[in-house]
Protein backbone atom coordinates (compact mmCIF):
# COMPACT_ATOMS: atom_id res chain seq x y z
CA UNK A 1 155.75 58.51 -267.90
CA UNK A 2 153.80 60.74 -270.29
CA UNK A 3 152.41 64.04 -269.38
CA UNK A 4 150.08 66.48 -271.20
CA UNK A 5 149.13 69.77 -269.92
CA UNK A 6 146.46 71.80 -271.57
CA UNK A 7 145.90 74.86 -271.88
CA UNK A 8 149.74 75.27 -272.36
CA UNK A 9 150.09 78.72 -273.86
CA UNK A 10 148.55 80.35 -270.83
CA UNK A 11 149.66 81.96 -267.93
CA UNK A 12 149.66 78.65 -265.93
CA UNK A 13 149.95 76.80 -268.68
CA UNK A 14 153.66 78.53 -269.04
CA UNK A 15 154.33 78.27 -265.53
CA UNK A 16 153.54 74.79 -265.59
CA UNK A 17 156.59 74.13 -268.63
CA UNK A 18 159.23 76.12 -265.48
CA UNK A 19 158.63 73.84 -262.74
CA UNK A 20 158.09 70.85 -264.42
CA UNK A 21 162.17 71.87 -265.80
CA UNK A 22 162.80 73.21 -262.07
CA UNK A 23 160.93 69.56 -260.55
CA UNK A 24 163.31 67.86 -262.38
CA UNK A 25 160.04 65.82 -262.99
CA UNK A 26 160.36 62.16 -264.28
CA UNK A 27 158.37 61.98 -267.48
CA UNK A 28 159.42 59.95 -271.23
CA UNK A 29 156.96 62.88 -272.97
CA UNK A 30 155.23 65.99 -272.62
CA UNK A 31 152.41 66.66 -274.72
CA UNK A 32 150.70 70.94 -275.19
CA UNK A 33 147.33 71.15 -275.88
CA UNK A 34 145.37 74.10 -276.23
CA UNK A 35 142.72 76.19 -278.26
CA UNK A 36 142.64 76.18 -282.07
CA UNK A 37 144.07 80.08 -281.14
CA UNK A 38 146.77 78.08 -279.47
CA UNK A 39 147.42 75.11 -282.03
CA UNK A 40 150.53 75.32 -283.60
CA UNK A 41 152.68 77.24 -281.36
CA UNK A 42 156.06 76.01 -279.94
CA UNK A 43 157.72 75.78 -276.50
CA UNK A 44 160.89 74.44 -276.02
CA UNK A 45 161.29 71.90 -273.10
CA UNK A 46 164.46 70.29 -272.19
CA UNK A 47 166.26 71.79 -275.20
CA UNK A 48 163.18 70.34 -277.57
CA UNK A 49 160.25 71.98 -279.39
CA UNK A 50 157.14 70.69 -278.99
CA UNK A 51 153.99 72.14 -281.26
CA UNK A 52 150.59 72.44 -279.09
CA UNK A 53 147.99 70.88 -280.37
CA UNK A 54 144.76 71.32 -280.93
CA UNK A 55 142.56 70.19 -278.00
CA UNK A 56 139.61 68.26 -279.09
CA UNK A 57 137.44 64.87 -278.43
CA UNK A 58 139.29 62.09 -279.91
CA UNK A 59 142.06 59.40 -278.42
CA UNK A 60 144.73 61.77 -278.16
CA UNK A 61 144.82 60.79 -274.23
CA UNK A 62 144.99 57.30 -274.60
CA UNK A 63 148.38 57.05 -273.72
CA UNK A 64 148.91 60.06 -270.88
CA UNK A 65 149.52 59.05 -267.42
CA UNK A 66 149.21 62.62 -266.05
CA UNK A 67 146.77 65.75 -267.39
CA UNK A 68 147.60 69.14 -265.82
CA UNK A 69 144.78 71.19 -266.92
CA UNK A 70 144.60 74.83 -266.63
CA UNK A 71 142.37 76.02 -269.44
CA UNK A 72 139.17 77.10 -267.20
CA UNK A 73 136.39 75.80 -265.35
CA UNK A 74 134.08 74.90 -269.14
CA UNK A 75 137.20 73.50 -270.84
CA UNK A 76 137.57 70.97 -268.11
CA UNK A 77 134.47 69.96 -267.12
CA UNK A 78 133.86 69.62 -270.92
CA UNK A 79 136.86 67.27 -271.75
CA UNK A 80 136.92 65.89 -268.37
CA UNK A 81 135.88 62.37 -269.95
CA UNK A 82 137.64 62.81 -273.03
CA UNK A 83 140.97 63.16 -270.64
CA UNK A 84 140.08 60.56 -268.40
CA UNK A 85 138.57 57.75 -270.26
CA UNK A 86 141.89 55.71 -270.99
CA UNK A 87 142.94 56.19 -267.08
CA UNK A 88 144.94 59.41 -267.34
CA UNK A 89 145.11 61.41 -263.97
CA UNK A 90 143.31 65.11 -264.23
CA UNK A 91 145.07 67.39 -261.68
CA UNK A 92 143.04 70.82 -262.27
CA UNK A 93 143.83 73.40 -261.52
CA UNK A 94 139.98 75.02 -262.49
CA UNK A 95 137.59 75.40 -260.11
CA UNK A 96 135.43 72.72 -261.93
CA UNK A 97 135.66 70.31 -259.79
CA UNK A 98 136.90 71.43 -256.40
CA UNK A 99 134.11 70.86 -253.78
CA UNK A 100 132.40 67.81 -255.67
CA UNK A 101 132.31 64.74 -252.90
CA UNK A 102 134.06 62.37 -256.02
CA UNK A 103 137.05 64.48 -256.50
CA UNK A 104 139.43 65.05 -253.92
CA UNK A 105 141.20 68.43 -253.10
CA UNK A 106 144.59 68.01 -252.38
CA UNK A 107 147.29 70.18 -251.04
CA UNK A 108 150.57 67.84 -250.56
CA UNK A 109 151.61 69.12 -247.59
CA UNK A 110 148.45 68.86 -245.68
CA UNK A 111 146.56 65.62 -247.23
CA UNK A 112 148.67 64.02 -250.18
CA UNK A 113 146.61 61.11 -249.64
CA UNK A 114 143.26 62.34 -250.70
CA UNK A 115 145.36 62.05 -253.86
CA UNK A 116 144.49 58.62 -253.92
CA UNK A 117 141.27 58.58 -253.99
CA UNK A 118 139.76 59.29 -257.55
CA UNK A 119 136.69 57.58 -258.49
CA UNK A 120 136.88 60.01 -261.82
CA UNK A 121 140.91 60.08 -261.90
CA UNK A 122 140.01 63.84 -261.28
CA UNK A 123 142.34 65.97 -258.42
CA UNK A 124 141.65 69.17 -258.20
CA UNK A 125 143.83 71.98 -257.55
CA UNK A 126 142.61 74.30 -254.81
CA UNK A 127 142.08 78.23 -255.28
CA UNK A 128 145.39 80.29 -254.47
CA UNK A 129 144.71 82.16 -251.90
CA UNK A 130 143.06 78.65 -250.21
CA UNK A 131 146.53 76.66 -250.63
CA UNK A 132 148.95 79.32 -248.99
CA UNK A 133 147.02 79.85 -245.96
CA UNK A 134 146.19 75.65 -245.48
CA UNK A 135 149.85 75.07 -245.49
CA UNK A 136 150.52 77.69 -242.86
CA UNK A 137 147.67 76.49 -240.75
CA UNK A 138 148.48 72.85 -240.59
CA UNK A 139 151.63 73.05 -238.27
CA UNK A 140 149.32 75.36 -236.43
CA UNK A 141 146.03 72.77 -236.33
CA UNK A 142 148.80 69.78 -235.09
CA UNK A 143 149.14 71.79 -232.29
CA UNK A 144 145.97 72.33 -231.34
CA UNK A 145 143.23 72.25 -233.51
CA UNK A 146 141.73 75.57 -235.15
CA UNK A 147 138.37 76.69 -234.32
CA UNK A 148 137.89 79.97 -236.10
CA UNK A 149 139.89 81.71 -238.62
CA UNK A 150 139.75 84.98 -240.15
CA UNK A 151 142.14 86.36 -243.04
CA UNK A 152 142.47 89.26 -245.39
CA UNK A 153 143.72 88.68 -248.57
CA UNK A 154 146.14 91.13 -250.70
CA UNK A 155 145.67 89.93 -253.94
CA UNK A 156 148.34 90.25 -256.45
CA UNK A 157 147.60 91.78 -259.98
CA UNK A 158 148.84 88.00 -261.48
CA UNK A 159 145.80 86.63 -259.96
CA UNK A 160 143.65 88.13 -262.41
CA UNK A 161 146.17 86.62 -265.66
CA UNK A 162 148.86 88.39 -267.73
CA UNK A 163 146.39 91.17 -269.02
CA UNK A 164 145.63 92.34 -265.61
CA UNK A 165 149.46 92.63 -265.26
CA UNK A 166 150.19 94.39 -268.53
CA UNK A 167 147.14 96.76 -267.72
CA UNK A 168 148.72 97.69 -264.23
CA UNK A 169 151.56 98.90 -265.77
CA UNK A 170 149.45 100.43 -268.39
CA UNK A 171 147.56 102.10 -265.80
CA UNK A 172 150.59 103.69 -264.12
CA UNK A 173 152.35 104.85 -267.37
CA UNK A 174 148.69 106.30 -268.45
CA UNK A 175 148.00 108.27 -265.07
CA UNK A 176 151.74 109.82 -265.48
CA UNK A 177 151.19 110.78 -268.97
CA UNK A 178 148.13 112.90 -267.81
CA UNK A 179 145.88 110.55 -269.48
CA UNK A 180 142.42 108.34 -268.19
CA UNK A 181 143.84 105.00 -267.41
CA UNK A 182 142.39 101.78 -269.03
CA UNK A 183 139.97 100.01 -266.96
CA UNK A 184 139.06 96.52 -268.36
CA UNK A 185 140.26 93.82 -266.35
CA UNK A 186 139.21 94.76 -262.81
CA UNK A 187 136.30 96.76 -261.33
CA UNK A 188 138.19 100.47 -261.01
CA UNK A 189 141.72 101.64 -261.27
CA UNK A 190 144.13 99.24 -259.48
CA UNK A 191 147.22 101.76 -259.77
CA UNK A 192 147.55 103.80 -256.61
CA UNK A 193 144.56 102.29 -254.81
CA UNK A 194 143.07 99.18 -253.95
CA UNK A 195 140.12 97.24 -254.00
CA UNK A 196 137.95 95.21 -251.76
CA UNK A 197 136.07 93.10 -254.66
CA UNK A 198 137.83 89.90 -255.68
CA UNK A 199 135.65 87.59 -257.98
CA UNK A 200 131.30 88.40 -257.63
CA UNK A 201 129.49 89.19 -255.25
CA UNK A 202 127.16 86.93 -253.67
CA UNK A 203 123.81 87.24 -251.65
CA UNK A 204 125.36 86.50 -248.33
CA UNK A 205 127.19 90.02 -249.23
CA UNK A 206 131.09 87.94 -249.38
CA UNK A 207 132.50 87.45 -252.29
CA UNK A 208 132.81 83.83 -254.89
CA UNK A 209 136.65 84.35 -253.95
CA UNK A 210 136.01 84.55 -250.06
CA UNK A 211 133.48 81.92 -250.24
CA UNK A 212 136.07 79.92 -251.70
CA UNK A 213 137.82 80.18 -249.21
CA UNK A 214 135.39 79.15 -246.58
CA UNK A 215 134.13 75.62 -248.51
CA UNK A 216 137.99 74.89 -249.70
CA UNK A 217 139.67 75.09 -246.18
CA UNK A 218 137.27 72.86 -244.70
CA UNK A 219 137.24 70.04 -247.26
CA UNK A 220 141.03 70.31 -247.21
CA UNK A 221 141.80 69.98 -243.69
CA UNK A 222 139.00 67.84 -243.14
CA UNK A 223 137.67 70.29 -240.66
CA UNK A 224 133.51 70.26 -241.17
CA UNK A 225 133.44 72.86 -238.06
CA UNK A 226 136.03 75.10 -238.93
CA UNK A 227 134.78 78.60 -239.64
CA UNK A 228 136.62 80.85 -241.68
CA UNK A 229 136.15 84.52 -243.06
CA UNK A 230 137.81 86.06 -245.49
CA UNK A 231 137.67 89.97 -247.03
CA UNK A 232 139.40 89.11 -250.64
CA UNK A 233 141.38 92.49 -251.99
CA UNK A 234 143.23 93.19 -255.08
CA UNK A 235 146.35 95.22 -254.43
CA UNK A 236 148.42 96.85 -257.38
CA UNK A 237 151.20 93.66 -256.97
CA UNK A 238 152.38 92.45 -259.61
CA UNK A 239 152.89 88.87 -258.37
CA UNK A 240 152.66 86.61 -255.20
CA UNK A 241 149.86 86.97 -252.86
CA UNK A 242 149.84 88.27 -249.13
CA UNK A 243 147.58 87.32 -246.32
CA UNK A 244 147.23 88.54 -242.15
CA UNK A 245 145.50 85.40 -241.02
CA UNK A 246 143.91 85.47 -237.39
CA UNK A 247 143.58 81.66 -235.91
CA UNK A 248 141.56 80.84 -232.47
CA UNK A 249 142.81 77.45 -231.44
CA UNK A 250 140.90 75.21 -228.84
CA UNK A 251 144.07 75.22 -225.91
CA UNK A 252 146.85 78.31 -225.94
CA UNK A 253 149.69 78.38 -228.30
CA UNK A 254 152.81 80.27 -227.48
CA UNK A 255 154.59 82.60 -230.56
CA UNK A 256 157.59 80.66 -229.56
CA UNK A 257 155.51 77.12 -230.04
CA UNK A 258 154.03 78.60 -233.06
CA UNK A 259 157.72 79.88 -234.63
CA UNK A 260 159.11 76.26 -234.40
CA UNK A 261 156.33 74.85 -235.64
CA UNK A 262 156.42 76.92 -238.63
CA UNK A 263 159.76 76.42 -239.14
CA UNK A 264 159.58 72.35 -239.03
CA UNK A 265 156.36 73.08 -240.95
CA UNK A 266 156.56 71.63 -244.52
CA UNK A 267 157.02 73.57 -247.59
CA UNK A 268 157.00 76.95 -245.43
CA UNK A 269 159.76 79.34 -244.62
CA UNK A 270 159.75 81.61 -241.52
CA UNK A 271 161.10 85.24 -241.86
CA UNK A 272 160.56 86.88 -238.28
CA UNK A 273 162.63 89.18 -237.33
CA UNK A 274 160.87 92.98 -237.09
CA UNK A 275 163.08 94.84 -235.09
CA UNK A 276 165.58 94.32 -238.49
CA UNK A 277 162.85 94.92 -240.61
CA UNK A 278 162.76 91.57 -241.88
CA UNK A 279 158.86 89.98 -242.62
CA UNK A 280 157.98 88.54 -246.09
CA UNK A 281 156.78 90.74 -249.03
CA UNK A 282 155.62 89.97 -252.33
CA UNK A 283 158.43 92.36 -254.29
CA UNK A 284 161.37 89.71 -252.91
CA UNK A 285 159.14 86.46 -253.17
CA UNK A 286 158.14 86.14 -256.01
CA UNK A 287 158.56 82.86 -258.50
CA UNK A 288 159.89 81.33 -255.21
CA UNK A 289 158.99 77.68 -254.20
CA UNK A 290 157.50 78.24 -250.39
CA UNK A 291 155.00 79.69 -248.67
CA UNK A 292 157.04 82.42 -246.37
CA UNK A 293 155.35 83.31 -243.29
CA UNK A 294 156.38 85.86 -240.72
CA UNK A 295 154.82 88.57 -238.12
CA UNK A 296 153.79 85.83 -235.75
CA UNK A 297 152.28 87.09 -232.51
CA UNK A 298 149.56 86.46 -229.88
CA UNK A 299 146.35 88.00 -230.77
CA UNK A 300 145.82 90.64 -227.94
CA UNK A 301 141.90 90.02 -228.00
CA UNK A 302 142.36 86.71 -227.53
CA UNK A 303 144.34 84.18 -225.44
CA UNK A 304 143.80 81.49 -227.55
CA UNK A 305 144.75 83.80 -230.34
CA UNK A 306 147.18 83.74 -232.88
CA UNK A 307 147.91 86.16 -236.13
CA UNK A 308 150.78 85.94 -238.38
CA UNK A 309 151.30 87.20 -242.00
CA UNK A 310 152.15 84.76 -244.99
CA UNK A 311 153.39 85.63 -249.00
CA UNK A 312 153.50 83.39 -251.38
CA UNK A 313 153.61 83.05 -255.35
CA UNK A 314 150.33 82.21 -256.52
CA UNK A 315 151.30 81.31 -259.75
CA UNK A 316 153.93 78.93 -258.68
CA UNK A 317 152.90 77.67 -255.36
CA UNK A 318 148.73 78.23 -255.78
CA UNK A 319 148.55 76.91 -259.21
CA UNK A 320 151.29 75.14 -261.22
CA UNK A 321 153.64 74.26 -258.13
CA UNK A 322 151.00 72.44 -255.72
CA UNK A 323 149.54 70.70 -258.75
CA UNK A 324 153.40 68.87 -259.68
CA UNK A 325 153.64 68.31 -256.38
CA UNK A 326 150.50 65.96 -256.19
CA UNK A 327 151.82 64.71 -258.99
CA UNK A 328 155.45 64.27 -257.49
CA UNK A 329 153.47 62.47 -254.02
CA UNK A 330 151.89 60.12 -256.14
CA UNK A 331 155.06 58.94 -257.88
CA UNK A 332 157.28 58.79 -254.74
CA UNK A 333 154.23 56.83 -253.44
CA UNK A 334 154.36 54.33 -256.17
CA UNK A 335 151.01 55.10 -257.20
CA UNK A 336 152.79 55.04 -261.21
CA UNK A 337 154.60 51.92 -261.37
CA UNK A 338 153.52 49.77 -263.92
């Protein structure tokens, strides 16, 4: 099994080196590609260096089984063929590719096997905030399928890449200094405050980010008539996201129905216990593996109501994480033998 991933010296890029280590993941060879900015550095990887190279159009793929590709939206629909020609799977995590018909959208734990179905050997990875709320709605939808959701998103500074971190902190030391704080990465001041503008704007007045959320959910869960709405906002987090999801079902689901089916749920972890002050939050979550959900409680306006709260890493789980995992299906499915 050889592996590339490209676009290896960013933030995803890094994260993808951890959990491929943490995965214990079953490749011969890794392979870094990455900008000529990028070209020569050198991550270690199981105890061994390996130099990025340069990504560019030759036959460097000829020989890769698996592409994870996190080095934005133009970088992979411009290589796309270059990485695919000689049968090497693209799982990207850009949102290139995510609502074309040909490439499937795949979240493991809800439909692994829309992994197998690449005319382009092209997966894509969903958006974050689109992975963590499908895998707390599925256990949810088995019960009784979902008619209407509605979610609010608080958006950790991560989302945004390590500058938007380092300029959070910035932010904070600059305000306590007495000084203007730097405002580059996001629309105003995250420290002490937060904002309700996640991606553009578009004319329907949401956002791309909410919209995402909207065309991704439905594709995923192969739910044409699901509605969903989302309000997208960036909180000053430094990592994992948070979301209060609403969900109408079609038929009545009790919190205790909805607790154990969270808790059988796959790749989610239920922390529920309020009167010990016990719900999950981003400070204690993450660079954790699941998608923790908690607050779980009938919607008061609504018997067929349900809202609950769910944290998760969006580095790990909504971009490098869910992408091995495909990855990890499709081997245990003996879609790799040769």
């Amino acid at each position: 099994m050889k592996v590339a991933i490209v676009g290896a010296s960013g933030a995803v890029g890094q994260e993808f080196l951890r959990v491929l280590e943490q995965q214990n993941f079953p490749l011969d060879e890794l392979v870094l590609f990455g900008s000529s900015r990028s070209a020569g550095r050198t991550y270690t990887f199981r105890g061994k260096e390996i130099t990025v190279k340069e990504l560019q159009h030759n036959d460097d793929f000829k020989d890769i089984d698996i592409a994870f590709t996190s080095a934005g939206a133009g970088t992979s629909k411009e290589y796309a063929e270059t990485i695919t020609k000689y049968g090497a799977i693209m799982i990207d995590n850009s949102s290139a590719f995510r609502m074309d018909e040909d490439v499937p959208l795949v979240v493991p734990e809800v439909n692994g096997d829309d992994a197998f179905n690449t005319p382009r050997n092209i997966i894509a990875n969903p958006n974050c905030t689109t992975i963590q709320m499908v895998v707390a709605l599925k256990p949810i939808n088995d019960l009784s399928p979902i008619k209407r959701v509605h979610v609010a998103t608080y958006q950790a500074a991560s989302g945004a890449g390590a500058a938007a971190m380092d300029e959070l902190v910035k932010q904070y030391s600059q305000i306590e200094r007495g000084e203007e704080p730097t405002v580059e990465k996001f629309a105003h001041q995250l420290a002490y405050n937060v904002i309700p503008h996640v991606d553009v704007f578009l004319d329907n007045g949401y956002t791309k980010e909410e919209m995402k959320m909207y065309h991704e959910t439905k594709k995923i869960m192969h739910t044409p008539d699901l509605d969903v709405s989302a309000t997208c906002v960036r909180v000053p987090v430094m990592r994992a996201h948070s979301e209060a999801i609403w969900v109408e079902t079609e038929k009545p689901i009790s919190v205790e129905q909805a607790r154990e089916a969270f808790a059988n749920g796959q790749g989610l972890v239920v922390v529920d216990q309020p009167a010990e002050k016990k719900y999950p939050m981003p400070l204690f979550i993450a660079n954790e593996d699941p998608v923790f959900v908690g607050r779980i409680r009938k919607d008061i306006t609504n018997e067929n109501g349900l809202s609950f709260w769910t944290v998760s890493d969006q580095i790990k789980k909504g971009a490098a994480l869910n992408a091995v995992q495909i990855a990890l299906y499709m081997i245990a499915k003996g879609h790799f033998n040769k």
